[in-house]
Protein backbone atom coordinates (compact mmCIF):
# COMPACT_ATOMS: atom_id res chain seq x y z
CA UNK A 1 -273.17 40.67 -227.28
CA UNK A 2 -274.56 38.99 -230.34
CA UNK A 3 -271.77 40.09 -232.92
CA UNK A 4 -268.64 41.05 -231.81
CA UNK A 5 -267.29 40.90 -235.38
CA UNK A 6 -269.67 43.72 -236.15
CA UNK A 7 -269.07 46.02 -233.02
CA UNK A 8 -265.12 45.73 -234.12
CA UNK A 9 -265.76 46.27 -237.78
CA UNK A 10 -268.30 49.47 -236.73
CA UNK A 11 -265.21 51.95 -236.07
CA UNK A 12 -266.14 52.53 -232.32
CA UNK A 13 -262.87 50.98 -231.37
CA UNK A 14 -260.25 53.57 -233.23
CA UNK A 15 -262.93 56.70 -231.86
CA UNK A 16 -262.14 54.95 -228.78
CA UNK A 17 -257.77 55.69 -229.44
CA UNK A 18 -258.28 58.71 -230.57
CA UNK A 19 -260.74 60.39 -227.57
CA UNK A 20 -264.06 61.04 -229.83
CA UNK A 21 -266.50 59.05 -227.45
CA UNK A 22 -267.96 60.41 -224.64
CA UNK A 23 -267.58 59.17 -221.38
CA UNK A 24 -270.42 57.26 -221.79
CA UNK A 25 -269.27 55.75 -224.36
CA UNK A 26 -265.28 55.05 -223.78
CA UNK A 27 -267.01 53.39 -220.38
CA UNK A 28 -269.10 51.37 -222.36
CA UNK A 29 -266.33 50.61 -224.76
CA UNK A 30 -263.76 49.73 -221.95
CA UNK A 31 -266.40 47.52 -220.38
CA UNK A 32 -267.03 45.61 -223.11
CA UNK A 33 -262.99 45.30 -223.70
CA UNK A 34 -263.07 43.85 -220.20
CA UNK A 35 -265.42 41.01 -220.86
CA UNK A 36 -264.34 39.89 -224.40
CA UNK A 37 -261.00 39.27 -225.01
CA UNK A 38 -261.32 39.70 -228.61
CA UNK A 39 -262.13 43.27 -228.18
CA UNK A 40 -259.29 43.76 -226.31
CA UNK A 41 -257.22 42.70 -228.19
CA UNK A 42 -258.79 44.53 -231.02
CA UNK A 43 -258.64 47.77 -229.21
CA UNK A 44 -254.65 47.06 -228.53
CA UNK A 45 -253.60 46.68 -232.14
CA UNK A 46 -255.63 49.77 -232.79
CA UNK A 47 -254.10 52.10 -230.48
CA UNK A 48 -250.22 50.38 -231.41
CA UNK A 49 -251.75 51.12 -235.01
CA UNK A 50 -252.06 54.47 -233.91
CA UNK A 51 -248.46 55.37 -232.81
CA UNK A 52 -246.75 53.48 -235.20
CA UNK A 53 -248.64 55.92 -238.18
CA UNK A 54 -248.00 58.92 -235.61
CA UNK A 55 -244.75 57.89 -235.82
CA UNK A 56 -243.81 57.26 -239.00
CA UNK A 57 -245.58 61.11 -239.76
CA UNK A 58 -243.98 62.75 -237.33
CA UNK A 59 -242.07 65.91 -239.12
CA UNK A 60 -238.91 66.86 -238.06
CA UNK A 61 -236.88 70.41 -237.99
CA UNK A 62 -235.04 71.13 -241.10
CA UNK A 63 -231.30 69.60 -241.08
CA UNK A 64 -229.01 71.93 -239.53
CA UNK A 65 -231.51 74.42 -237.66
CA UNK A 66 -229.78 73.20 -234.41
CA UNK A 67 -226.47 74.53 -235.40
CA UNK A 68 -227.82 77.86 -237.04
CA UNK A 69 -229.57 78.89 -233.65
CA UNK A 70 -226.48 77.85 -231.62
CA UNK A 71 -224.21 80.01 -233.96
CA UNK A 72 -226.81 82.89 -234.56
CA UNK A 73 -226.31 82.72 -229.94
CA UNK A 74 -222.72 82.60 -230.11
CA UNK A 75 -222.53 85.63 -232.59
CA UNK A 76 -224.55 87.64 -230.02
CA UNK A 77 -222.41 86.81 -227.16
CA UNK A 78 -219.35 87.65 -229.03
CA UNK A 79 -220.16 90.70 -229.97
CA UNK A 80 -219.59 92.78 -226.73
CA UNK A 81 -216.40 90.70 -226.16
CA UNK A 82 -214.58 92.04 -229.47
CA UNK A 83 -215.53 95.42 -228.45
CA UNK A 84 -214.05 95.18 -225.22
CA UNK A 85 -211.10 93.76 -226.82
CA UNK A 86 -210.29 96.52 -229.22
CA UNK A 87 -210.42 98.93 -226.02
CA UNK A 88 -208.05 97.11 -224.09
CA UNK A 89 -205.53 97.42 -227.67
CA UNK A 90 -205.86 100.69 -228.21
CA UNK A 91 -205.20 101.38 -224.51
CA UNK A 92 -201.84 99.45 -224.78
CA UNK A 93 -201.16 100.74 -228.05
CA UNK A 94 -200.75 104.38 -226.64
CA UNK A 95 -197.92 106.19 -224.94
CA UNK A 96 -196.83 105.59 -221.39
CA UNK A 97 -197.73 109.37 -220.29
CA UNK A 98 -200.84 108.98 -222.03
CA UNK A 99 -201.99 105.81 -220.93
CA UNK A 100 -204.48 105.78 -218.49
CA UNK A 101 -206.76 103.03 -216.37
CA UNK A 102 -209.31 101.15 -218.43
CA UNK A 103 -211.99 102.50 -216.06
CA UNK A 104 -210.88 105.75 -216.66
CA UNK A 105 -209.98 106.02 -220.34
CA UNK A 106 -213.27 107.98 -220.68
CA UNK A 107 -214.65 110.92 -218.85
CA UNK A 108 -216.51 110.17 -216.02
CA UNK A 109 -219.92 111.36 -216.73
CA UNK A 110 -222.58 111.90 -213.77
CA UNK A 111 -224.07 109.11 -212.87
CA UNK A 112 -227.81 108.45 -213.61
CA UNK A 113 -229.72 106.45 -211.39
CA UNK A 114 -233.21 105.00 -212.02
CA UNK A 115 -235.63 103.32 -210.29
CA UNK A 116 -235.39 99.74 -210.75
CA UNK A 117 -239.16 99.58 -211.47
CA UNK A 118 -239.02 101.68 -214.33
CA UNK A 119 -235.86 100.23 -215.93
CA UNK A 120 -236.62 98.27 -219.16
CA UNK A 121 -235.31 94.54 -218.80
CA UNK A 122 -234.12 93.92 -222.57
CA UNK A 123 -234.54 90.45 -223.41
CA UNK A 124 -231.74 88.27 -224.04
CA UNK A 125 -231.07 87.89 -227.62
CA UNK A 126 -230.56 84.03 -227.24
CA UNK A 127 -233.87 83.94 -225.64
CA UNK A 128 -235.98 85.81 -228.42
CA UNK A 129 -234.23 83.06 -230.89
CA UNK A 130 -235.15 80.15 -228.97
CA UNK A 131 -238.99 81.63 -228.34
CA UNK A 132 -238.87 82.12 -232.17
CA UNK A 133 -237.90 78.78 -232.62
CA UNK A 134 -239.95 76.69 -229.99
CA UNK A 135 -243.59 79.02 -231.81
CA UNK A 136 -242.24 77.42 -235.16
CA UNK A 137 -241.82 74.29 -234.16
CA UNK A 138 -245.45 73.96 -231.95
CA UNK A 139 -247.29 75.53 -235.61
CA UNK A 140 -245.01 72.33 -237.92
CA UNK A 141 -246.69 70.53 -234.57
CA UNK A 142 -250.08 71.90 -235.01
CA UNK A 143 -250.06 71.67 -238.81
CA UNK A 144 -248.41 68.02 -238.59
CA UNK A 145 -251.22 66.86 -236.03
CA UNK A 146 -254.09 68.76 -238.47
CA UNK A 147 -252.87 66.42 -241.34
CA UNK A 148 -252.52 63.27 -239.73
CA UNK A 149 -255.87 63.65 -238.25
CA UNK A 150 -257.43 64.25 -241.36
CA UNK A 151 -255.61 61.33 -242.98
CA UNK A 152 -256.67 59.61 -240.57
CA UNK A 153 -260.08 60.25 -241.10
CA UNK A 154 -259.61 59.47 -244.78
CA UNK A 155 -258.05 56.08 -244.22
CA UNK A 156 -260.52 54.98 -241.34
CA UNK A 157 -263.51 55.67 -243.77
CA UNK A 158 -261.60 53.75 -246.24
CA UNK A 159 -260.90 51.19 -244.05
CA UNK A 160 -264.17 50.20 -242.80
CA UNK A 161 -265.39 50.61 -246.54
CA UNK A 162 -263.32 47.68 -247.50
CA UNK A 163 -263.82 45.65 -244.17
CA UNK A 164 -267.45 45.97 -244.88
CA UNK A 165 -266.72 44.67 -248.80
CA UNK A 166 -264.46 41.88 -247.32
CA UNK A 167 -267.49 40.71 -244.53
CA UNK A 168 -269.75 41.11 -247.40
CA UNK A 169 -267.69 38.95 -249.90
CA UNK A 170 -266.83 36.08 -246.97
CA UNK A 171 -270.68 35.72 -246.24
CA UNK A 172 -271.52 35.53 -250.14
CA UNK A 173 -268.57 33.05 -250.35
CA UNK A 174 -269.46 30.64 -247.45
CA UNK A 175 -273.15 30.88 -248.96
CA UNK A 176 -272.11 29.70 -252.21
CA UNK A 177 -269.66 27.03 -250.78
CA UNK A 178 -272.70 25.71 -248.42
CA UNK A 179 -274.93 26.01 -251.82
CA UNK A 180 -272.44 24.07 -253.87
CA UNK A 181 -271.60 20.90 -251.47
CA UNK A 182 -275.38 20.78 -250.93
CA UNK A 183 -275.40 19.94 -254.52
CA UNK A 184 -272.46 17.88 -254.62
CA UNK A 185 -274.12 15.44 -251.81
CA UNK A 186 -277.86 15.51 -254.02
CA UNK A 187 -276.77 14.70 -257.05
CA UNK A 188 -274.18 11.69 -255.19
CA UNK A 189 -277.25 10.75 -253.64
CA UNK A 190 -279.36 11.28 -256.70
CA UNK A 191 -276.59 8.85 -259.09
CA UNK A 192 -276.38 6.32 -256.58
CA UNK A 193 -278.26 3.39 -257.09
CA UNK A 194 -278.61 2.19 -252.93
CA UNK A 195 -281.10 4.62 -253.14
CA UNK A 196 -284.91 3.59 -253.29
CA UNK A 197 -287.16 6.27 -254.23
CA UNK A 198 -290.19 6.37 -252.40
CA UNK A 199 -292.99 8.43 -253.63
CA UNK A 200 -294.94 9.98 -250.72
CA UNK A 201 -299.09 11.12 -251.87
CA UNK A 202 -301.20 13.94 -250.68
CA UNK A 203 -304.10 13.14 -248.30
CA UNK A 204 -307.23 14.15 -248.51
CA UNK A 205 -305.83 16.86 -245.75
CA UNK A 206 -304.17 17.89 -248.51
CA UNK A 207 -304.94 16.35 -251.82
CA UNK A 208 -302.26 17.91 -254.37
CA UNK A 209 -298.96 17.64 -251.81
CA UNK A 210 -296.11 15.90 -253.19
CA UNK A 211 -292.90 14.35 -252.00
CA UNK A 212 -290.13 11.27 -252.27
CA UNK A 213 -287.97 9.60 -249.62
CA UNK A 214 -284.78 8.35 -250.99
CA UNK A 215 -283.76 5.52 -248.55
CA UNK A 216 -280.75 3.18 -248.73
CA UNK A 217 -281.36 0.18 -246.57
CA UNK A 218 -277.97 -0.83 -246.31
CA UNK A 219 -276.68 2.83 -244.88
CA UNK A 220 -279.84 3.67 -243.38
CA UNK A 221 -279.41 6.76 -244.36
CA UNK A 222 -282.49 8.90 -245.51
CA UNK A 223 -283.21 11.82 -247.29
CA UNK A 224 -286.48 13.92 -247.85
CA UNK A 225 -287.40 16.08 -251.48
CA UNK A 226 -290.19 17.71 -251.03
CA UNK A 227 -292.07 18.65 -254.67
CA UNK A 228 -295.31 20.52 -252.77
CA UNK A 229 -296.65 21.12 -249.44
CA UNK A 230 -298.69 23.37 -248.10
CA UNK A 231 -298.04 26.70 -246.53
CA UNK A 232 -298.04 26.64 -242.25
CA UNK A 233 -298.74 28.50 -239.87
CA UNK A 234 -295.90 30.26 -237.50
CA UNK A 235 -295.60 27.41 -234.44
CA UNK A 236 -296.36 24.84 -237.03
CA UNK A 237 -293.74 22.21 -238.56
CA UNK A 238 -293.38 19.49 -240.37
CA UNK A 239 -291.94 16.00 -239.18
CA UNK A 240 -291.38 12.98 -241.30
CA UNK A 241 -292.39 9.25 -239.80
CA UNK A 242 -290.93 6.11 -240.55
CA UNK A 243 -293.80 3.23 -240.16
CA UNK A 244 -291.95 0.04 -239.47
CA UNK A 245 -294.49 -2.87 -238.65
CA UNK A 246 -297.38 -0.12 -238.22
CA UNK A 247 -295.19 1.84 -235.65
CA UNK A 248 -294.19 5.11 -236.24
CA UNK A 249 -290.20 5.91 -235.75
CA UNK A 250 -289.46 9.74 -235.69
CA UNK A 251 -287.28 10.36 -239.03
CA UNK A 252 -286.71 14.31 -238.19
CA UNK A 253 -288.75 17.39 -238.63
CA UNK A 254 -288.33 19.90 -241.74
CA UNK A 255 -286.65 22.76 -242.45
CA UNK A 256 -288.62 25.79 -243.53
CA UNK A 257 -286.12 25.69 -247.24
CA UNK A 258 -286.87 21.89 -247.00
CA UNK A 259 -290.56 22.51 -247.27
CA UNK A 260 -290.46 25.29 -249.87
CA UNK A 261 -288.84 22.50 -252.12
CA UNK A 262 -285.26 24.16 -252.00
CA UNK A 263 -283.56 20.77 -252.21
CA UNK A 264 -283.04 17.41 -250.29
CA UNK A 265 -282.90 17.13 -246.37
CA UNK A 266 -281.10 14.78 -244.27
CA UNK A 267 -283.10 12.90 -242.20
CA UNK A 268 -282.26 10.64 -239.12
CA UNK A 269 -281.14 7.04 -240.13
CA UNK A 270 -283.86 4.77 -239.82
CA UNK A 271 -282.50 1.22 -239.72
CA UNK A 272 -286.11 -0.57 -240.92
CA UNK A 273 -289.31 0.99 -242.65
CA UNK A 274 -292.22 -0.60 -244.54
CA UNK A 275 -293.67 2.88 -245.36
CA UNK A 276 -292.87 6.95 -244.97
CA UNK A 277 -295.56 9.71 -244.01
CA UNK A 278 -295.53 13.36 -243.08
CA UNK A 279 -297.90 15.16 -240.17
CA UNK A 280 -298.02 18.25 -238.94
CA UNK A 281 -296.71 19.09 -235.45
CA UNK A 282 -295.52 21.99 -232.71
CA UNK A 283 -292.55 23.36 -233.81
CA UNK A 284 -290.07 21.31 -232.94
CA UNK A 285 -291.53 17.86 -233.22
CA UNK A 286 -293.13 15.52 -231.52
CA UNK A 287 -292.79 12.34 -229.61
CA UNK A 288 -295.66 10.32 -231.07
CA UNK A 289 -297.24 11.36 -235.09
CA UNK A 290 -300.61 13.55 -234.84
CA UNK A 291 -302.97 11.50 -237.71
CA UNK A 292 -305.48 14.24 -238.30
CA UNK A 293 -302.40 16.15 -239.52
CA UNK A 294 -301.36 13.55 -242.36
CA UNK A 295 -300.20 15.33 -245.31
CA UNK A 296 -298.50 12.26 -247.50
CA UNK A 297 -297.95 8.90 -247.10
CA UNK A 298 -296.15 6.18 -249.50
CA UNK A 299 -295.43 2.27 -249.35
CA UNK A 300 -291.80 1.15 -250.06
């Protein structure tokens, strides 16, 4: 994968937590997981992320529904037991000659008998409150899961708003930083009076191309600022030569901002030179200068 930073940053990772992908996808996501670590890892803080904020949203019953079910229950139960309660009483209440068994107290009436199959089977009053209670809590379930999902939604696009700002803001930042030190080292370079400036003069390859070596004999350091050169052709570079005692030693080849004239280049130390010229060569340099291709030359 070229940029893992971007495939983390792109959101595919929290569709992955929360089931969006297809299978396609979650294999392809799970694969790549498997091969770099830093996906993985990703992926794990994501879906710990994920149950943390489910969590911390989770909605709870209202304080003290436990206890008004159980009593609401007990209430039903008890019901039936005071009745029987205030029969038994009144039975002891009356006189001896009256009294008469519990099971008898009433008239026996005939007894009615049904088939089983056609009997209604009342349902438990504890039961209806609990079935009440267990279809309010799974819609507060429902209606809890509908607005952390949407929340969700809300602070993933924000997220990957401001992830995309802070990528945005660390490239423009390292840019400037590069830009600045690059300055820093041309004008120290620039000030500093080790420094020879050697002025390097168009051919007649190419009459009006302009440039300067700045060379410090005692460092051996080198550096190139290029004030014109022709355009190339893709496959074509530039490579400065050192000539020391007529031979040529390879100094470096150009960068492309080099030979627009965006500022000074770095070259390879060169330990001795009499004299500095520029050819034209494959990109990427060559071993030995190609002098049909001389663009500038200059004497120290």
């Amino acid at each position: 994968m070229e940029n893992i930073q971007d495939y983390i940053e792109s959101g595919i990772l929290e569709q992955y937590a929360l089931g969006e992908l297809t299978p396609a996808q979650q294999s392809e996501v799970a694969g790549l997981a498997a091969r770099h670590p830093e996906i993985q890892d990703e992926l794990t803080q994501v879906q710990q992320a994920l149950g943390f904020y489910a969590e911390a949203h989770a909605i709870t019953p209202p304080a003290g529904m436990r206890e008004r079910v159980l009593a609401n229950v007990m209430a039903q139960i008890a019901t039936p037991a005071s009745a029987l309660r205030a029969d038994v009483d009144a039975v002891a209440q009356a006189p001896a000659a009256t009294r008469t068994p519990l099971a008898s107290a009433a008239p026996a009436a005939e007894a009615v008998v049904r088939p089983l199959s056609s009997a209604p089977v009342a349902e438990p009053a504890g039961r209806s409150v609990w079935a009440m209670a267990a279809s309010v809590a799974l819609i507060m379930s429902l209606a809890a899961n509908a607005l952390f999902y949407s929340r969700w939604q809300d602070a993933n696009s924000d997220l990957v708003a401001l992830q995309g700002d802070q990528a945005r803001f660390a490239t423009t930042t390292q840019v400037m930083d590069r830009q600045l030190g690059n300055l820093r080292q041309e004008n120290q370079v620039l000030r500093n009076d080790e420094f020879r400036s050697v002025a390097l003069a168009g051919t007649k390859t190419a009459p009006s191309a302009k440039a300067r070596v700045l060379y410090n004999a005692s460092t051996k350091k080198v550096y190139l600022d290029v004030k014109s050169l022709p355009a190339l052709p893709a496959g074509q570079q530039y490579q400065l030569w050192a000539l020391d005692n007529g031979k040529p030693v390879d100094a470096g080849v150009l960068t492309v901002a080099t030979a627009t004239g965006a500022g000074l280049q770095a070259m390879k130390d060169i330990a001795s030179a009499q004299a500095f010229a520029m050819t034209v060569e494959p990109m990427g340099g060559s071993i030995s200068p190609t002098l049909s291709t001389m663009t500038v030359i200059g004497n120290i």
